[in-house]
C-alpha atoms as a PDB file:
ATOM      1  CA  UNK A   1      -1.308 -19.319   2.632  1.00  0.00           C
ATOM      2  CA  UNK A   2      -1.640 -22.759   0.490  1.00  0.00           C
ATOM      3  CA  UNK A   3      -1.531 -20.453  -2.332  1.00  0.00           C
ATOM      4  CA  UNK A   4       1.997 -19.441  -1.498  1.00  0.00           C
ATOM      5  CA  UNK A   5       2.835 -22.874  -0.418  1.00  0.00           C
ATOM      6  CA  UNK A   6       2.050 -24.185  -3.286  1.00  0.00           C
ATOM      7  CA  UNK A   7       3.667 -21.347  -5.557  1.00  0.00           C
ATOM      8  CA  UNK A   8       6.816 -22.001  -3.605  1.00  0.00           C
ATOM      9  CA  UNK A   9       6.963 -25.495  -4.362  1.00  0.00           C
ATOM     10  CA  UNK A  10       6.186 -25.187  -8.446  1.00  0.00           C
ATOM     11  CA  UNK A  11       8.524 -22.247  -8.270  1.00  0.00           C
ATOM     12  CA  UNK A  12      11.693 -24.483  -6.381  1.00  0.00           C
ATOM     13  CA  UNK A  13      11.509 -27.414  -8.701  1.00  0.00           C
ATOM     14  CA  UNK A  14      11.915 -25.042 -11.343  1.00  0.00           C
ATOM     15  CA  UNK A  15      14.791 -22.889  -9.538  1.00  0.00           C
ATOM     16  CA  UNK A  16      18.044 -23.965 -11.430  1.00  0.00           C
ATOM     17  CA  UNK A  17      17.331 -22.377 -14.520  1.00  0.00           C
ATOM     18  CA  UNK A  18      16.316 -19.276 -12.610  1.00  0.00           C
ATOM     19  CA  UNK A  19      19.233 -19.511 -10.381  1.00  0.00           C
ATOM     20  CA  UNK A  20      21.702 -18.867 -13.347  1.00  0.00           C
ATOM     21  CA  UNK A  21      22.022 -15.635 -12.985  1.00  0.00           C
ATOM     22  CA  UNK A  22      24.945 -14.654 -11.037  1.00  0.00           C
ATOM     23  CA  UNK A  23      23.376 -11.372 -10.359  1.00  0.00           C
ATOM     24  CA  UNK A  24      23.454  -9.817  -7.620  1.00  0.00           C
ATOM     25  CA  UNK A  25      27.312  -8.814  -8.279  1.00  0.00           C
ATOM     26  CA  UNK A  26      26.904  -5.382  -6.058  1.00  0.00           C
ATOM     27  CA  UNK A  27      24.139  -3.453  -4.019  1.00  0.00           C
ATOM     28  CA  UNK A  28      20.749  -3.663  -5.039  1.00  0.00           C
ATOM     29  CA  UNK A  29      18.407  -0.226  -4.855  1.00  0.00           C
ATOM     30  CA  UNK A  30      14.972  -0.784  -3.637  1.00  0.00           C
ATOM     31  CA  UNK A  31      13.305   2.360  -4.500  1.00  0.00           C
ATOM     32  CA  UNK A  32       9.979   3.157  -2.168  1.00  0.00           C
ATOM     33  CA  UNK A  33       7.623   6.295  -2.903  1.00  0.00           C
ATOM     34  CA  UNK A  34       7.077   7.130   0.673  1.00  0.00           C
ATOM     35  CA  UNK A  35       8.872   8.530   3.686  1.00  0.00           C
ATOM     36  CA  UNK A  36      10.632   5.910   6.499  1.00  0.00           C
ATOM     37  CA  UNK A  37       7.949   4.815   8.681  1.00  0.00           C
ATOM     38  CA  UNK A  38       4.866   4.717   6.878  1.00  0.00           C
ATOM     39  CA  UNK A  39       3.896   1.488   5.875  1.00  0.00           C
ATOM     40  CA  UNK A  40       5.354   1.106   2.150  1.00  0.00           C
ATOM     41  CA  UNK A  41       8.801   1.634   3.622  1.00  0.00           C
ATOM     42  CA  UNK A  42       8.260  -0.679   6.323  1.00  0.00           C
ATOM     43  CA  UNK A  43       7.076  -3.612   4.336  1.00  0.00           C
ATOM     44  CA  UNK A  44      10.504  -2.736   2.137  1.00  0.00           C
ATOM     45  CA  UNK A  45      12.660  -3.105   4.551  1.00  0.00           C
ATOM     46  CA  UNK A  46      11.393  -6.445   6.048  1.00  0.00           C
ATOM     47  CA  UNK A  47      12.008  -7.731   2.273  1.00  0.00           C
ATOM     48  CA  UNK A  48      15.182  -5.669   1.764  1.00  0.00           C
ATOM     49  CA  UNK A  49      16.816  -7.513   4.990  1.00  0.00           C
ATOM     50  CA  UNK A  50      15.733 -10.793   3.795  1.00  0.00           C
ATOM     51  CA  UNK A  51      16.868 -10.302   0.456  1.00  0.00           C
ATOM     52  CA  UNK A  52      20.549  -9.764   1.556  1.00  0.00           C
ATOM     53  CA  UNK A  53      20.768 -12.154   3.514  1.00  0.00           C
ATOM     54  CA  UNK A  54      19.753 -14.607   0.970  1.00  0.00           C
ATOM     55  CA  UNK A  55      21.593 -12.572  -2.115  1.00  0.00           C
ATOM     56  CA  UNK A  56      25.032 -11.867  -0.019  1.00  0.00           C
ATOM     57  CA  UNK A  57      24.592  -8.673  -1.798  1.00  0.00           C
ATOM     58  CA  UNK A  58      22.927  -5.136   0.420  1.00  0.00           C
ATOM     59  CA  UNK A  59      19.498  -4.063  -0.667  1.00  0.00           C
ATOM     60  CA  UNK A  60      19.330  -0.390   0.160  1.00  0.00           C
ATOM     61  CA  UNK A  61      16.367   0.632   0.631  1.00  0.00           C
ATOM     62  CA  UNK A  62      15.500   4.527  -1.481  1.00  0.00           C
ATOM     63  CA  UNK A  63      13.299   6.759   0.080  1.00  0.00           C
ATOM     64  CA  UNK A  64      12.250   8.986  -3.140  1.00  0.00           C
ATOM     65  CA  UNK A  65       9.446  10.477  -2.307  1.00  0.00           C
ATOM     66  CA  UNK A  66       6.303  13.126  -3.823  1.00  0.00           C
ATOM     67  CA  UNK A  67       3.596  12.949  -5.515  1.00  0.00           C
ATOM     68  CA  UNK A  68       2.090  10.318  -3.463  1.00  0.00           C
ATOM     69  CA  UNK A  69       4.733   8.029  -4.333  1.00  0.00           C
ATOM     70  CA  UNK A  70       4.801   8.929  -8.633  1.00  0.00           C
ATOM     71  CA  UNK A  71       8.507  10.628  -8.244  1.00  0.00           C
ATOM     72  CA  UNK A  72       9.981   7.196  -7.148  1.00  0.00           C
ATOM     73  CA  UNK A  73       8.055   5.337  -9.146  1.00  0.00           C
ATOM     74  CA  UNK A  74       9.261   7.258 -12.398  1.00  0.00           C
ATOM     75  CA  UNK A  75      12.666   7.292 -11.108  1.00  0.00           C
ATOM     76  CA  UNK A  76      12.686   3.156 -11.657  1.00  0.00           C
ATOM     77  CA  UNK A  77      11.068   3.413 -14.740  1.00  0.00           C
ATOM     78  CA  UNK A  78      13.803   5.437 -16.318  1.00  0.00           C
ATOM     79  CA  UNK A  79      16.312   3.345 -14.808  1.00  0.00           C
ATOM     80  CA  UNK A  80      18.623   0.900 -16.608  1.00  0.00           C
ATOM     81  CA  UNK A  81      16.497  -2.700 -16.877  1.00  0.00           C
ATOM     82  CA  UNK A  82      20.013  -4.491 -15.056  1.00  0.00           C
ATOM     83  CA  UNK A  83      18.222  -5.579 -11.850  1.00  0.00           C
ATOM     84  CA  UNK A  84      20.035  -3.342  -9.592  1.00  0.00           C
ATOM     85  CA  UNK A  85      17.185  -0.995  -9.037  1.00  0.00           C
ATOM     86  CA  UNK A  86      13.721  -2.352  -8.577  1.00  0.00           C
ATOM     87  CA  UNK A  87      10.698  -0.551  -7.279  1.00  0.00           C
ATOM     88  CA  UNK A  88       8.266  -1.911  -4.099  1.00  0.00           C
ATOM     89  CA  UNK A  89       5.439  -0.106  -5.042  1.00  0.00           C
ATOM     90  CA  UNK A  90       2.186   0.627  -3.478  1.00  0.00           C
ATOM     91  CA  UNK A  91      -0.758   1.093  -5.999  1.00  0.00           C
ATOM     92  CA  UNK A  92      -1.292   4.157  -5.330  1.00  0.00           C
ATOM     93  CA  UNK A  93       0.938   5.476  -7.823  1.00  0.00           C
ATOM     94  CA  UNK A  94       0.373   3.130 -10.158  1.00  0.00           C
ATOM     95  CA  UNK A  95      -3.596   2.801 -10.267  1.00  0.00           C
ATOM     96  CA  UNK A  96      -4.907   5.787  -8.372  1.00  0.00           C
ATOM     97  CA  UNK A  97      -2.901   8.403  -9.351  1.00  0.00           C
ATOM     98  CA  UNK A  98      -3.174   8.184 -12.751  1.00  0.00           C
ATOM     99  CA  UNK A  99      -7.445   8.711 -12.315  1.00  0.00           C
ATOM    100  CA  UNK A 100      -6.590  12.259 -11.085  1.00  0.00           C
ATOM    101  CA  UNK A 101      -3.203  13.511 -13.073  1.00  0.00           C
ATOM    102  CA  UNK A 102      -1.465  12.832 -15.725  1.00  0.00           C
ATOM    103  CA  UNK A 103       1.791  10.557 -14.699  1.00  0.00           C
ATOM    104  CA  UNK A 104       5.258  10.421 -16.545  1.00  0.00           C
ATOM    105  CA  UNK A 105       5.346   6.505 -16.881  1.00  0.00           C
ATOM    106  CA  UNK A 106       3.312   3.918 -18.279  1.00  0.00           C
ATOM    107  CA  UNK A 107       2.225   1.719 -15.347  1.00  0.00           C
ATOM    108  CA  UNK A 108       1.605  -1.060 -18.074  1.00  0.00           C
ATOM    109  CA  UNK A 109       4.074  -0.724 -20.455  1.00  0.00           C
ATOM    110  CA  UNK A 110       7.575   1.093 -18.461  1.00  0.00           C
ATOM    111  CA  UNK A 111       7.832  -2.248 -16.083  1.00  0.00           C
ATOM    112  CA  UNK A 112       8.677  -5.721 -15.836  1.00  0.00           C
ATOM    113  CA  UNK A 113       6.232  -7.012 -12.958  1.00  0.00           C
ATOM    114  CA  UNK A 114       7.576  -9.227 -10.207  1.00  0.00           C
ATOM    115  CA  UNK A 115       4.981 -10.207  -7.611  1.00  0.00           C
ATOM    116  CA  UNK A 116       2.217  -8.334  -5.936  1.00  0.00           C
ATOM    117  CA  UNK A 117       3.565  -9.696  -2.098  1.00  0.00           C
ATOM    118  CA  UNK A 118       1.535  -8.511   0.673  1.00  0.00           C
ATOM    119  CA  UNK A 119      -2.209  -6.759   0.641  1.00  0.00           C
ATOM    120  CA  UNK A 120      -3.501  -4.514   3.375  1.00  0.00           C
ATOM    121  CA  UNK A 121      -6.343  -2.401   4.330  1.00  0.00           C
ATOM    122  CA  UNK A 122      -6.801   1.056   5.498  1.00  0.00           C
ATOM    123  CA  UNK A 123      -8.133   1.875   8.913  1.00  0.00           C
ATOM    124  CA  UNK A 124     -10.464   5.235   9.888  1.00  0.00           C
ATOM    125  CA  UNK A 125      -9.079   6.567  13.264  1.00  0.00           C
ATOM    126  CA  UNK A 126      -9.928  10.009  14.921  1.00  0.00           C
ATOM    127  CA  UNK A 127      -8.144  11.967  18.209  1.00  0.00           C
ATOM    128  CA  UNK A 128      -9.073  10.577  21.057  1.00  0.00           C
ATOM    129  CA  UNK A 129     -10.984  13.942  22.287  1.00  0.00           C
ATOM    130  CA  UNK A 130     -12.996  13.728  18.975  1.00  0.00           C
ATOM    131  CA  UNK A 131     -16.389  12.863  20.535  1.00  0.00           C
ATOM    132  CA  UNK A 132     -17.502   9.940  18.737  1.00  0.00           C
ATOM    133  CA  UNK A 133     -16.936   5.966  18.643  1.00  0.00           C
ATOM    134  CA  UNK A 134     -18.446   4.938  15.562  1.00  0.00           C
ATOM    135  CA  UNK A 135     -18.590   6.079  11.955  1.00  0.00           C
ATOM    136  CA  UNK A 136     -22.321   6.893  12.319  1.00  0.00           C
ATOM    137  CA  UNK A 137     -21.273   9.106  15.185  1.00  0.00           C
ATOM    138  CA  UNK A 138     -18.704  10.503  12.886  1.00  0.00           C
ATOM    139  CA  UNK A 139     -20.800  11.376  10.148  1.00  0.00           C
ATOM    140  CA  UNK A 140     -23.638  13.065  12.963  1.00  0.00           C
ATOM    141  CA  UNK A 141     -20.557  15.321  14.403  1.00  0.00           C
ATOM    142  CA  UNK A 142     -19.458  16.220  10.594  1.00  0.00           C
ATOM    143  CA  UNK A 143     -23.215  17.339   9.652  1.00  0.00           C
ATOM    144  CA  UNK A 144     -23.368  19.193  12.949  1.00  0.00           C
ATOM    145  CA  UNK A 145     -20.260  21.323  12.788  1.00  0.00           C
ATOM    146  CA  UNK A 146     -20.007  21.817   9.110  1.00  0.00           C
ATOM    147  CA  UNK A 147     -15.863  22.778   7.957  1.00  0.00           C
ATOM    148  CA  UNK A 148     -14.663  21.640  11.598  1.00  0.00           C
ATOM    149  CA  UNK A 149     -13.315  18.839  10.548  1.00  0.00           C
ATOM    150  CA  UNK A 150     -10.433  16.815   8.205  1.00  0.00           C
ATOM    151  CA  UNK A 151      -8.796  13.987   7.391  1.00  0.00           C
ATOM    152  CA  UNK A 152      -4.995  13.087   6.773  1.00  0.00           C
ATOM    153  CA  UNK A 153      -3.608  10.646   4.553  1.00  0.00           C
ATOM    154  CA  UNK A 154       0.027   9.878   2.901  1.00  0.00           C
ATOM    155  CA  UNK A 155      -0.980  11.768   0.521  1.00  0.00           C
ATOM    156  CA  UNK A 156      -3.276  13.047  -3.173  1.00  0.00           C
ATOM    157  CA  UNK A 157      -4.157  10.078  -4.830  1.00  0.00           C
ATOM    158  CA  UNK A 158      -3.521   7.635  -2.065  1.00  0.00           C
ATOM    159  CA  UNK A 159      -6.228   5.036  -1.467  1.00  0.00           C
ATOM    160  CA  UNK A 160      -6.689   6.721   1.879  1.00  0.00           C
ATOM    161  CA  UNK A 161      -7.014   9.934  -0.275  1.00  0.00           C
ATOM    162  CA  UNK A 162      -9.711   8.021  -2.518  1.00  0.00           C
ATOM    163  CA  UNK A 163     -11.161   6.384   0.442  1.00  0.00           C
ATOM    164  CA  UNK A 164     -11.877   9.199   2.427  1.00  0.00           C
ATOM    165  CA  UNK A 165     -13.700  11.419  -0.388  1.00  0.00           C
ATOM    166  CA  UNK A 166     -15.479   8.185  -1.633  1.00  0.00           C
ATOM    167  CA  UNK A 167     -16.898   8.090   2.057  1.00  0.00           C
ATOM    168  CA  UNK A 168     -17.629  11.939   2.513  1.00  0.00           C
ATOM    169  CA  UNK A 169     -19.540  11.578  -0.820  1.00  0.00           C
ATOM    170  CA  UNK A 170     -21.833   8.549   0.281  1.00  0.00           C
ATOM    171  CA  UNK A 171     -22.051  10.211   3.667  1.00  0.00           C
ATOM    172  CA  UNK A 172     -22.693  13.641   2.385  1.00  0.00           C
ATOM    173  CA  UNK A 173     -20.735  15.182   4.241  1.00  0.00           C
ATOM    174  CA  UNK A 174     -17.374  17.542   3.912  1.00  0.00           C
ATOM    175  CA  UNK A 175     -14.069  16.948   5.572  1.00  0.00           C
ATOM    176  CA  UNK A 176     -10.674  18.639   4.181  1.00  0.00           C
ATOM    177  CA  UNK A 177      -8.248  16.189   3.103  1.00  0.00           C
ATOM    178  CA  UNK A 178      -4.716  16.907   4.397  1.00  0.00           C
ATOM    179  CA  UNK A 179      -2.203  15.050   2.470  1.00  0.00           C
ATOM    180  CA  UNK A 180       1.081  14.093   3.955  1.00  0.00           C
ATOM    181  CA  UNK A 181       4.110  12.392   2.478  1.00  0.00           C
ATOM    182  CA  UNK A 182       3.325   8.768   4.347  1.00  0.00           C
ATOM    183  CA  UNK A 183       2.395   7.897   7.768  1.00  0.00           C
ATOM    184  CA  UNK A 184       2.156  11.268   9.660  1.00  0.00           C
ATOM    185  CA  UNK A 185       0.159  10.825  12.583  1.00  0.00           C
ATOM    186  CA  UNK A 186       1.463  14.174  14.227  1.00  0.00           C
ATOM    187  CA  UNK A 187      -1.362  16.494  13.653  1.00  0.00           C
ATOM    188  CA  UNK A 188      -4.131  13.934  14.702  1.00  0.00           C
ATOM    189  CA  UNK A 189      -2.867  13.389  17.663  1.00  0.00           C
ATOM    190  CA  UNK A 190      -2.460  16.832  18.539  1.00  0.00           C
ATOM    191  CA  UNK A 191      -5.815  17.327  17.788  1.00  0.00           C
ATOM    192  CA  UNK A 192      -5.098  19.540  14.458  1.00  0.00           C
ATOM    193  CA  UNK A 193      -6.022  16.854  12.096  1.00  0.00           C
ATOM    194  CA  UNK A 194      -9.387  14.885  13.957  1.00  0.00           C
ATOM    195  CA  UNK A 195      -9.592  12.375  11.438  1.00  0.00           C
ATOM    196  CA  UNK A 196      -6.763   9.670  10.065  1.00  0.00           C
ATOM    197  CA  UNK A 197      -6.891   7.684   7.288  1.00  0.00           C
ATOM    198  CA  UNK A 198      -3.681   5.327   6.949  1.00  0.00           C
ATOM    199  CA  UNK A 199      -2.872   1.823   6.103  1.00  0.00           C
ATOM    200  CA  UNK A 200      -3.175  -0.513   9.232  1.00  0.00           C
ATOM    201  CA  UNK A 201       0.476  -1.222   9.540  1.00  0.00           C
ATOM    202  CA  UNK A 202       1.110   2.483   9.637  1.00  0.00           C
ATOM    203  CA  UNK A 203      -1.648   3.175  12.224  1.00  0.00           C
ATOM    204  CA  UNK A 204      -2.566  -0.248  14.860  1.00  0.00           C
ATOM    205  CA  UNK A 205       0.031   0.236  16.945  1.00  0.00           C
ATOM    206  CA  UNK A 206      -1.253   3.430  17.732  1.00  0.00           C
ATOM    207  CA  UNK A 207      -4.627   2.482  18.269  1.00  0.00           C
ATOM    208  CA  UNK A 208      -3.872  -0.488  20.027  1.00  0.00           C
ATOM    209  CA  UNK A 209      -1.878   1.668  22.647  1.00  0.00           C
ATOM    210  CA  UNK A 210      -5.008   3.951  23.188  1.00  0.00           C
ATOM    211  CA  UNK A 211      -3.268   7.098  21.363  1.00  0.00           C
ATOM    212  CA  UNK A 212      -5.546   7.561  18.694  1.00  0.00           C
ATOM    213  CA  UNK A 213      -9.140   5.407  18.540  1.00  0.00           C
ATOM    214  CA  UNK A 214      -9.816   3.160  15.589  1.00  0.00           C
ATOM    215  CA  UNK A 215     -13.438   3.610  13.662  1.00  0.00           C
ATOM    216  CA  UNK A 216     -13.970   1.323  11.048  1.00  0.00           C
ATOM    217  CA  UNK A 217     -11.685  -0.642   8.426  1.00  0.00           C
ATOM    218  CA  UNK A 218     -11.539  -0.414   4.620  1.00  0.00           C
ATOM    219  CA  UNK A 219     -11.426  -3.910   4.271  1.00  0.00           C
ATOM    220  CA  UNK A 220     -15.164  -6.301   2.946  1.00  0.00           C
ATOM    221  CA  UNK A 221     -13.815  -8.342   5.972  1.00  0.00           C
ATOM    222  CA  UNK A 222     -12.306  -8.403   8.959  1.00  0.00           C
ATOM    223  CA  UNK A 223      -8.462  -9.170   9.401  1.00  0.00           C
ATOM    224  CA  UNK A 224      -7.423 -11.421  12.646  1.00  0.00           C
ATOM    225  CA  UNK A 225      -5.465  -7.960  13.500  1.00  0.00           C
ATOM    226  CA  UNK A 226      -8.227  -5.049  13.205  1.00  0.00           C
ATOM    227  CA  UNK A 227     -11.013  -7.740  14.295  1.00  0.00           C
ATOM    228  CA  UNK A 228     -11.985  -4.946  16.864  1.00  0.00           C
ATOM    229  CA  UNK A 229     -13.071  -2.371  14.200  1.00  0.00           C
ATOM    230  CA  UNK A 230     -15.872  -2.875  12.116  1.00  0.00           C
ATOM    231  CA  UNK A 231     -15.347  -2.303   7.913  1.00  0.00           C
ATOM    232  CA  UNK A 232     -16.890   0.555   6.493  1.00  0.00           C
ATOM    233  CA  UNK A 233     -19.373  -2.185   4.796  1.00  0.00           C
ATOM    234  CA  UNK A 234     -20.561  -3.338   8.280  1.00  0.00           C
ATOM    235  CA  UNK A 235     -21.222   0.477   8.949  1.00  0.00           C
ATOM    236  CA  UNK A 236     -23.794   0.937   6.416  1.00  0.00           C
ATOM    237  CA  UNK A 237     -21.806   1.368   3.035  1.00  0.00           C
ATOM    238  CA  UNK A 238     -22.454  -2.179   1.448  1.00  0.00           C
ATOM    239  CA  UNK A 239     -19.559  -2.853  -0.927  1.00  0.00           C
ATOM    240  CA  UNK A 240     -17.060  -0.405   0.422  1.00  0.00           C
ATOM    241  CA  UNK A 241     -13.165  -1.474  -0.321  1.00  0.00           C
ATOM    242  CA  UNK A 242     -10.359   0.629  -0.749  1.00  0.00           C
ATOM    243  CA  UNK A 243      -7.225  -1.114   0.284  1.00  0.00           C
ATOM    244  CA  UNK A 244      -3.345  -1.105  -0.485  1.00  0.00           C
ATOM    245  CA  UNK A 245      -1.004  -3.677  -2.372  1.00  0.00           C
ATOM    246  CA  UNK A 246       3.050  -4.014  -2.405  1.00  0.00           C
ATOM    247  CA  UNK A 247       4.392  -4.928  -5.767  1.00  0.00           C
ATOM    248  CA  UNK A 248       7.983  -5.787  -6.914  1.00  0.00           C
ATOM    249  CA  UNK A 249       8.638  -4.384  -9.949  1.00  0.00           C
ATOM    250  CA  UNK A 250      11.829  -3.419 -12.030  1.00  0.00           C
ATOM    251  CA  UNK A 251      12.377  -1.349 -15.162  1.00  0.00           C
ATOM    252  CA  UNK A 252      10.725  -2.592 -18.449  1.00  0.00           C
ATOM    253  CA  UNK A 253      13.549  -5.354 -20.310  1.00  0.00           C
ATOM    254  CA  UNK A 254      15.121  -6.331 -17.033  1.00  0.00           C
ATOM    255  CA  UNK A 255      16.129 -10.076 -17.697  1.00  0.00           C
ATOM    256  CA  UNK A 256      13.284 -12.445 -16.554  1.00  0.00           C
ATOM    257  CA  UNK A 257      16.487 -14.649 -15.028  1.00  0.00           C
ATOM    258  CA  UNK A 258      16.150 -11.894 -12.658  1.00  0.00           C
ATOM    259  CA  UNK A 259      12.744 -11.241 -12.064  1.00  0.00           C
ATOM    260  CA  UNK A 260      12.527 -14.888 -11.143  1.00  0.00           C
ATOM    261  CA  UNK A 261      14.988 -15.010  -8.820  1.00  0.00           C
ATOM    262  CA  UNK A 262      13.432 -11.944  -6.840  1.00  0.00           C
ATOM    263  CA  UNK A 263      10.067 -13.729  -6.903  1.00  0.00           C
ATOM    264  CA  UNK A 264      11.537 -16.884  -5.722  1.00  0.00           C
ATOM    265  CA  UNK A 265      13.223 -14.792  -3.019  1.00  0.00           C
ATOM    266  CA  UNK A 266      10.104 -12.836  -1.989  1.00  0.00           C
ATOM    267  CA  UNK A 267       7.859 -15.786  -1.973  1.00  0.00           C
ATOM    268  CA  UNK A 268      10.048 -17.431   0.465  1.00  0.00           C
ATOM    269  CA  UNK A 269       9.989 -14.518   2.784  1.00  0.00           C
ATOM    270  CA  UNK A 270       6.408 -14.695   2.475  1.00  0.00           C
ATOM    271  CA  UNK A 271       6.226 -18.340   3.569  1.00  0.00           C
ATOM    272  CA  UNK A 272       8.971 -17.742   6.339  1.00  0.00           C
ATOM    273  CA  UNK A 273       6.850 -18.778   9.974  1.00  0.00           C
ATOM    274  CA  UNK A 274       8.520 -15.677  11.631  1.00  0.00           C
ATOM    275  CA  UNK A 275       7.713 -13.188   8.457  1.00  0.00           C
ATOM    276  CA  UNK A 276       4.338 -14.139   8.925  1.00  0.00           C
ATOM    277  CA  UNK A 277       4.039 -13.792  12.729  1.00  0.00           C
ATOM    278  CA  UNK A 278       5.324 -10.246  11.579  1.00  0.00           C
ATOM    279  CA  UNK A 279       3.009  -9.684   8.600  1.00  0.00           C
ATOM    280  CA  UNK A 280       0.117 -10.359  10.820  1.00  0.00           C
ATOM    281  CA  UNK A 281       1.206  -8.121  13.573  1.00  0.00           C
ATOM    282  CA  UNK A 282       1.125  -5.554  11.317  1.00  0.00           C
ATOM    283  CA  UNK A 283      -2.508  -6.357   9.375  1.00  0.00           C
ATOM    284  CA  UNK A 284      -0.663  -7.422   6.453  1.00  0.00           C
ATOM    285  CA  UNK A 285      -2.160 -10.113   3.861  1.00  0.00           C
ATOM    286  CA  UNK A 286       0.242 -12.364   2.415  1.00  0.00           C
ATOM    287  CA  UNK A 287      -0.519 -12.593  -1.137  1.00  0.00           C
ATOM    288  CA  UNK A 288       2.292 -14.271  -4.102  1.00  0.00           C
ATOM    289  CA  UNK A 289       1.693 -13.604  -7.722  1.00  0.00           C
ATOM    290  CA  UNK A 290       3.050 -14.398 -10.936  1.00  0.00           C
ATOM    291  CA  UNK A 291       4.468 -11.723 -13.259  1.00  0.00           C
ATOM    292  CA  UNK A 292       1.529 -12.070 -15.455  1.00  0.00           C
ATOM    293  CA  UNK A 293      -0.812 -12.509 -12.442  1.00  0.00           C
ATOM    294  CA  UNK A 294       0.639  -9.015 -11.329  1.00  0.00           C
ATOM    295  CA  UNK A 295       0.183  -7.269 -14.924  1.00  0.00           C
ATOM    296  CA  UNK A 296      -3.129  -8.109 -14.678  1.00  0.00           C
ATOM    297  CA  UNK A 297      -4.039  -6.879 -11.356  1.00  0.00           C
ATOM    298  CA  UNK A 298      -2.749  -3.478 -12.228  1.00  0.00           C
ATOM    299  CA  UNK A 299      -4.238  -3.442 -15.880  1.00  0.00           C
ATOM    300  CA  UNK A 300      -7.598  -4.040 -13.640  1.00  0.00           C
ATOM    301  CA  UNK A 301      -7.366  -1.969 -10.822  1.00  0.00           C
ATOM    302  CA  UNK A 302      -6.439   1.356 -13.683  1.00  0.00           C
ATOM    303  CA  UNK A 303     -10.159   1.672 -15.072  1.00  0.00           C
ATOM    304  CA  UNK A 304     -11.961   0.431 -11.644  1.00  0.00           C
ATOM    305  CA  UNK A 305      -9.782   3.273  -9.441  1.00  0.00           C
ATOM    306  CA  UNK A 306     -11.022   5.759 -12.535  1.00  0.00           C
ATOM    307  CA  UNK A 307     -14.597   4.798 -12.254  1.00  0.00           C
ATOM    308  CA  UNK A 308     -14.843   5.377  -8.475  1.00  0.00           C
ATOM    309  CA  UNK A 309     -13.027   9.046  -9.169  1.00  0.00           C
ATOM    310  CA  UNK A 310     -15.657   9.729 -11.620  1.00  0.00           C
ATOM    311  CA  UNK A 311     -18.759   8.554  -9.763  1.00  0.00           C
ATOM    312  CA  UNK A 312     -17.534  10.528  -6.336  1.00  0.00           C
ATOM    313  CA  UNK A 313     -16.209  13.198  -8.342  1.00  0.00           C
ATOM    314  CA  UNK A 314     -12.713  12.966  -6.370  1.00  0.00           C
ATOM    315  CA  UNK A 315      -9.977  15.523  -7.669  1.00  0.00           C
ATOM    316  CA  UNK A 316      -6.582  16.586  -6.674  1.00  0.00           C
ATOM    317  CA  UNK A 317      -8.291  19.384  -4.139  1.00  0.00           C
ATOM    318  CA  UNK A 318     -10.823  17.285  -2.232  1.00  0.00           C
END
């Protein structure tokens, strides 16, 4: 968090010339690739409330969702660069998807970046009739009943999608991937679905409260929310990652007036004691970038998403 804090304070002597904007004039559209409830939309919403409040303005969030989050995604980057529609983006879209399909944007060149805000891993979870406890006791039941079992994520090209084939290939094992449109928890705990493979916001509460049991995290280390659950690296698979980011981002030639303002905004949610009480509840990783910090992420996280596609030979149908 001194990272933020000390963001924050560079960023506030500095406000008045980013302050003279008089946008927002009207309601702001904060388009999100992924149904209400899964953990994209929920993130959006804590940051659309705050916004308003601060902006006097409502910022509504946009469900638009498909293609694992690409159809909203496009949808901003075809809007008009005016402010009044910016995207919260997971990578997913933006990094992953792109590795397995073709995508109708540029995920370099179609946006202005704002701030990568919050970080956040994935967690393994199976049905609580599922007999096993551990991932090693996963990957004994998977060789011993061969097609029995699958996994569900919010959906192709996910980092839950990538996550889960990366694992079945170092395993060697097979499990069907199920993609949903978000958090969908329905089918795995009914049984239908064994495995689950969502972001931690999306899926804790759920194995706090016993309904579904937690495995192993996605995460190199531990979070002070999943610090029950091993990571998938403590399991045996040295080096595995395969987490989630929220970005701010608006159209490509949106005023940087404005994208400064919304960064000065979203890093003070970020540093807000009872936003962080919240972020933590949820497994969330407070993070604060700069627009070129943010540009850089993605331009990095493009070829190293591709290269784990390639090595565990992931495609849209596995």
């Amino acid at each position: 968090m001194r990272l933020i804090a000390f963001a924050l304070a560079v960023l506030l002597a500095g406000l008045p010339a980013a302050a003279q904007t008089k946008w927002p004039e009207k309601p702001v559209k904060l388009v999100v690739g992924f149904t209400a409830g899964s953990a994209t939309d929920v993130t959006a919403r804590m940051f659309a409330q705050k916004f308003g409040e601060a902006w006097g303005q409502p910022v509504i969030v946009d469900n638009v969702t498909g293609n694992s989050g690409a159809i909203g995604v496009d949808k901003v980057a075809k809007a008009a660069p005016d402010g009044y529609t910016l995207m919260w983006s997971g990578n997913a879209a933006i990094t992953v998807l792109p590795a397995l399909q073709p995508v109708p944007f540029d995920p370099l060149k179609d946006f202005a970046p704002i701030s990568i805000s919050l970080s956040m891993p994935s967690v393994i979870a199976v049905n609580n009739d599922l007999p096993v406890k551990t991932l090693a006791e996963l990957i004994a039941y998977a060789k011993a009943n061969p097609g029995k079992l699958s996994y569900g994520t919010p959906g192709v090209g996910t980092p839950q999608h990538v996550a889960g084939a990366l694992f079945c290939h170092l395993a060697g094992i097979k499990m069907e991937h199920i993609p949903y449109r978000g958090a969908n928890f329905n089918d795995t705990l009914g049984g239908q679905v064994p495995v689950a493979i969502q972001n931690a916001g999306a899926i804790m509460p759920l194995v706090r409260d016993g309904r579904l049991r937690g495995l192993a995290v996605t995460a190199l280390k531990r979070s002070e929310d999943t610090s029950n659950l091993p990571t998938v690296d403590e399991s045996g698979f040295k080096g595995f990652e395969a987490g989630s980011w929220f970005a701010l981002l608006a159209p490509a030639g949106t005023s940087p007036a404005i994208v400064e303002k919304v960064r000065a905004e979203s890093l003070k949610v970020l540093a807000d004691p009872e936003m962080m009480k919240k972020f933590a509840a949820l497994g969330l990783q407070a993070v604060g970038s700069t627009p070129e910090q943010t540009h850089a992420t993605i331009a990095a996280d493009i070829p190293k998403w591709a290269q784990v596609v390639k090595e565990a030979h992931i495609t849209l149908g596995n």
